[in-house]
N, C-alpha and C. Protein backbone atom coordinates (compact mmCIF):
# COMPACT_ATOMS: atom_id res chain seq x y z
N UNK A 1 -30.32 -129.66 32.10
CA UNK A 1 -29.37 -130.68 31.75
C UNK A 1 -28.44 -130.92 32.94
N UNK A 2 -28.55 -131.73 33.33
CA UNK A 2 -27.16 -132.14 34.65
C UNK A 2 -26.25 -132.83 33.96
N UNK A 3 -25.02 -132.27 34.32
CA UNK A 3 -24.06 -132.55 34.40
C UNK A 3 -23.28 -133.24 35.33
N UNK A 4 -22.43 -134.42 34.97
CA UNK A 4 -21.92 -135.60 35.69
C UNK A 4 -20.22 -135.16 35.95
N UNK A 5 -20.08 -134.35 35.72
CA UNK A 5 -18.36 -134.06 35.81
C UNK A 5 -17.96 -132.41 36.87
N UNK A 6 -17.30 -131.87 37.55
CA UNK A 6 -17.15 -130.97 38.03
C UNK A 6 -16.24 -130.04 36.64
N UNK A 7 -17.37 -128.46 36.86
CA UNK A 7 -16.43 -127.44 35.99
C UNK A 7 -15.60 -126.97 36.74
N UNK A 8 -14.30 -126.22 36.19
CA UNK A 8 -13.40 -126.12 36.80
C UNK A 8 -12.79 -124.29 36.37
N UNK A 9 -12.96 -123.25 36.68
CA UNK A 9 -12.97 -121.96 36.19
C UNK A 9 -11.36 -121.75 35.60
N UNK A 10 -10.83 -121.50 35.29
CA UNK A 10 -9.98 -120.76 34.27
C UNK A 10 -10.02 -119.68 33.51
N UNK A 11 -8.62 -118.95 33.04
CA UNK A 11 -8.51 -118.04 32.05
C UNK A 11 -7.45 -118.56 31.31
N UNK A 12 -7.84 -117.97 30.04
CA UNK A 12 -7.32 -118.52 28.62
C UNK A 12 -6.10 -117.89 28.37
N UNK A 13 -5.06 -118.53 28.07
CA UNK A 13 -3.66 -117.61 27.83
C UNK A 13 -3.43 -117.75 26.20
N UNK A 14 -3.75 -119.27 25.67
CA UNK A 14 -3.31 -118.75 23.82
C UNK A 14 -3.80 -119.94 24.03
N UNK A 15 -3.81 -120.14 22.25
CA UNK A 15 -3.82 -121.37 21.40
C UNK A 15 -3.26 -121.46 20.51
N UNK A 16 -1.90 -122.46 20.87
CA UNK A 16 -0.78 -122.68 19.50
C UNK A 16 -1.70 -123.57 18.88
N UNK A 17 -2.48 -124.21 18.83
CA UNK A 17 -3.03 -124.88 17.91
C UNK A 17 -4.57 -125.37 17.39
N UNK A 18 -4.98 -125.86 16.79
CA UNK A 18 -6.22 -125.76 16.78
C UNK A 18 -7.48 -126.51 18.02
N UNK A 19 -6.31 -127.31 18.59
CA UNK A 19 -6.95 -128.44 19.23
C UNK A 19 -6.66 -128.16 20.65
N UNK A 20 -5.62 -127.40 20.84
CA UNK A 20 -4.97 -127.02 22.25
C UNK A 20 -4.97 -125.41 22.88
N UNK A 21 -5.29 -125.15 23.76
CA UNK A 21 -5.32 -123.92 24.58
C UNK A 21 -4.81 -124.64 25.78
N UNK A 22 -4.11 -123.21 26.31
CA UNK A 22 -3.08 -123.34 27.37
C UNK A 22 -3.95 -122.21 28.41
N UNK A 23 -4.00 -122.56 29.40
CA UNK A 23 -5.01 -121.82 30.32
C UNK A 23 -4.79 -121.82 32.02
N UNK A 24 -4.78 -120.77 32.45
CA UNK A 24 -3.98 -120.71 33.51
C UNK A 24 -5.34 -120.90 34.84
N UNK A 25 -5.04 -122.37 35.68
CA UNK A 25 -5.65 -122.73 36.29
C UNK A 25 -4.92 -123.50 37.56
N UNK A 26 -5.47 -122.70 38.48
CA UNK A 26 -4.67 -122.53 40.15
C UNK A 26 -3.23 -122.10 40.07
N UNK A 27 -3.33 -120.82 39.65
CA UNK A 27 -2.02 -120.37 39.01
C UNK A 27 -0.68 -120.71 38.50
N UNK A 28 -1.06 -121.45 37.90
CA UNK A 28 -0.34 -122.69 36.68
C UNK A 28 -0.63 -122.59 35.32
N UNK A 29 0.18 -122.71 34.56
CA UNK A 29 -0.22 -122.56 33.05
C UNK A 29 -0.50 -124.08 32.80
N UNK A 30 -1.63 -124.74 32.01
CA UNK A 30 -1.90 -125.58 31.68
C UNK A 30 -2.20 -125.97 30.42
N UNK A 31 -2.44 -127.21 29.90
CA UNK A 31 -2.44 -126.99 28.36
C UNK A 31 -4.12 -127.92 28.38
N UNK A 32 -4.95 -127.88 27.70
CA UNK A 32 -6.16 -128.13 27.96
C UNK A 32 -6.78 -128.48 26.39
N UNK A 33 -7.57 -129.87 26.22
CA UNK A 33 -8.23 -130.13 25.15
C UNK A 33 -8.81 -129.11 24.46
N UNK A 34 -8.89 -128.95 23.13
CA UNK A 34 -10.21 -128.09 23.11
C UNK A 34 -10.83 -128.86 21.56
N UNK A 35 -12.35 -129.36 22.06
CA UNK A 35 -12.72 -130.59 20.96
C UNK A 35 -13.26 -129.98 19.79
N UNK A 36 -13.34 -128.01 19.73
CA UNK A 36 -14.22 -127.88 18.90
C UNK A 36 -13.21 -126.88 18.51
N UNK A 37 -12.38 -127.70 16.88
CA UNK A 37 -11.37 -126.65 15.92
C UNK A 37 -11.99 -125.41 15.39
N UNK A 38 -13.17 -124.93 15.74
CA UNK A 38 -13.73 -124.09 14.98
C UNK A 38 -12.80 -122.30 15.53
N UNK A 39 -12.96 -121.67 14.34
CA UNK A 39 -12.03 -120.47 14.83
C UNK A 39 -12.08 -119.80 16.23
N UNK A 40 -13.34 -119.46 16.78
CA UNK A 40 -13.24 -118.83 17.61
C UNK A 40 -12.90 -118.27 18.06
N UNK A 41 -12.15 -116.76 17.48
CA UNK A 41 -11.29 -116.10 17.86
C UNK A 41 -11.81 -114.57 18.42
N UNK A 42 -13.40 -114.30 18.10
CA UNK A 42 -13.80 -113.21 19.27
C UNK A 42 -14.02 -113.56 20.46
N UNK A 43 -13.77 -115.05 20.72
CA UNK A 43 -14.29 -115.58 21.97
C UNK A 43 -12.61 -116.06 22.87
N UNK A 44 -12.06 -116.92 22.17
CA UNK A 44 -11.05 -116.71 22.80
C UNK A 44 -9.48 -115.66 22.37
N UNK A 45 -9.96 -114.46 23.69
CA UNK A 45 -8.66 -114.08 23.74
C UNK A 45 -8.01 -113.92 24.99
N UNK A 46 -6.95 -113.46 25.50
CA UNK A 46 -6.28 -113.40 26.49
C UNK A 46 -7.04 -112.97 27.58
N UNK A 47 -7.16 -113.83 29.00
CA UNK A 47 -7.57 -113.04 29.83
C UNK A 47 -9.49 -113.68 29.78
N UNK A 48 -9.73 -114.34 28.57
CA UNK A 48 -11.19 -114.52 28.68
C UNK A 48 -11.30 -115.66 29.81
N UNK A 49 -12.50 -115.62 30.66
CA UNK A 49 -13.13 -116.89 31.24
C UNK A 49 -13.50 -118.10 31.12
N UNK A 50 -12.88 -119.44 30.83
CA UNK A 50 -13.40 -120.46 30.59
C UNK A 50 -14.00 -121.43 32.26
N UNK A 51 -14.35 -122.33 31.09
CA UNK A 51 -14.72 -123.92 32.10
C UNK A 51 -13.82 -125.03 31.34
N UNK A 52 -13.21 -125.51 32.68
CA UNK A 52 -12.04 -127.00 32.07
C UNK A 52 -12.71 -127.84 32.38
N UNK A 53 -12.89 -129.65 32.33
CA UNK A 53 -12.90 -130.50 33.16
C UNK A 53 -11.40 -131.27 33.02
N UNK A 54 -11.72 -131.68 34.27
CA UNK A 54 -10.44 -132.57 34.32
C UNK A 54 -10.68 -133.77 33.60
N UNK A 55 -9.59 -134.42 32.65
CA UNK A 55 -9.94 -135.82 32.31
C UNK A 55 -8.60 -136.76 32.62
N UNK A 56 -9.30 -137.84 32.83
CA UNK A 56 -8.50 -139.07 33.36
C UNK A 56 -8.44 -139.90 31.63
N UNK A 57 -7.08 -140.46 32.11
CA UNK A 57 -7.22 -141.70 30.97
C UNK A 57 -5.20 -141.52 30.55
N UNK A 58 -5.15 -142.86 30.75
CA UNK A 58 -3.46 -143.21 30.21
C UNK A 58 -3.43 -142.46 29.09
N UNK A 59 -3.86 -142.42 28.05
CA UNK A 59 -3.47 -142.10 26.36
C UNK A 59 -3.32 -140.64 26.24
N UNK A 60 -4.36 -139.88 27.14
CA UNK A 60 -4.49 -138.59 27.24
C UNK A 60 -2.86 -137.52 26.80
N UNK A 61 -3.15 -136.80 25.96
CA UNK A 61 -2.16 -135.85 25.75
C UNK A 61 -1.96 -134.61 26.91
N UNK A 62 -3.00 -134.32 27.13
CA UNK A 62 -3.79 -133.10 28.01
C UNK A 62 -4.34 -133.99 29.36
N UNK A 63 -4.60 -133.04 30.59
CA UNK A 63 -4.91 -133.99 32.19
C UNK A 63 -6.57 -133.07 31.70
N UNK A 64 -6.66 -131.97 30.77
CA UNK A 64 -7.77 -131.24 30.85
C UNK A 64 -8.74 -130.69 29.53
N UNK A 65 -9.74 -130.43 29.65
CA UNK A 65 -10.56 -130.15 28.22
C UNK A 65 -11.62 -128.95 28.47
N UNK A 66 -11.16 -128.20 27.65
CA UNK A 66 -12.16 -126.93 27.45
C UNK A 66 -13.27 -127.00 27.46
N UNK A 67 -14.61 -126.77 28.31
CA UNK A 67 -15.32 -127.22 28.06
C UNK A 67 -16.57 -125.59 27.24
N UNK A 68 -16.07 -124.76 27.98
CA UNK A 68 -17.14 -123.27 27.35
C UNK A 68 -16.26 -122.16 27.97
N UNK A 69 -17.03 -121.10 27.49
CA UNK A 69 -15.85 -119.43 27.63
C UNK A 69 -17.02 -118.74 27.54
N UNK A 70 -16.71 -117.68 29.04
CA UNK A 70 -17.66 -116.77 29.10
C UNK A 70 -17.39 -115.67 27.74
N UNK A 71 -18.90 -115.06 27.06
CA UNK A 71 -19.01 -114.11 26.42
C UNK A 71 -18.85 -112.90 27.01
N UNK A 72 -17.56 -111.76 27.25
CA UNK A 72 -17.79 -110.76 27.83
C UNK A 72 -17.53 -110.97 29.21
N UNK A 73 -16.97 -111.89 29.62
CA UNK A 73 -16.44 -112.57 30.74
C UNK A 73 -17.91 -112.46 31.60
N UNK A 74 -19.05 -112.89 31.19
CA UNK A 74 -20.38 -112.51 31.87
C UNK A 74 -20.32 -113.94 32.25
């Protein structure tokens, strides 16, 4: 599958909400989409590995969106 967007590495700091994780990327805390409300809570915890992309767009709440999280930081 190719992919048309650059991933962007991160680690996960929390999620106040179902839709939002805050994730510390180029040593900055950031707040980052996340499109899938499902619990996920053996997967994200403090310190785990994700992929962001950056997204563009005026309306945007977030500059960024979760895109996957390493299992086991593998």
């Amino acid at each position: 599958m190719k992919i048309k967007y650059k991933l962007l590495k991160a680690e996960f700091v929390d999620r106040p909400n179902r839709f939002l994780t805050r994730v510390k990327y180029n040593n900055e805390i950031v707040e980052s989409h996340l499109p899938d409300p499902g619990r996920l809570q053996e997967l994200l915890i403090p310190g785990a590995q994700l992929l962001i992309k950056r997204e563009y767009g005026n309306n945007r709440k977030t500059k960024f969106s979760t895109q996957a999280v390493y299992l086991n930081n593998i």
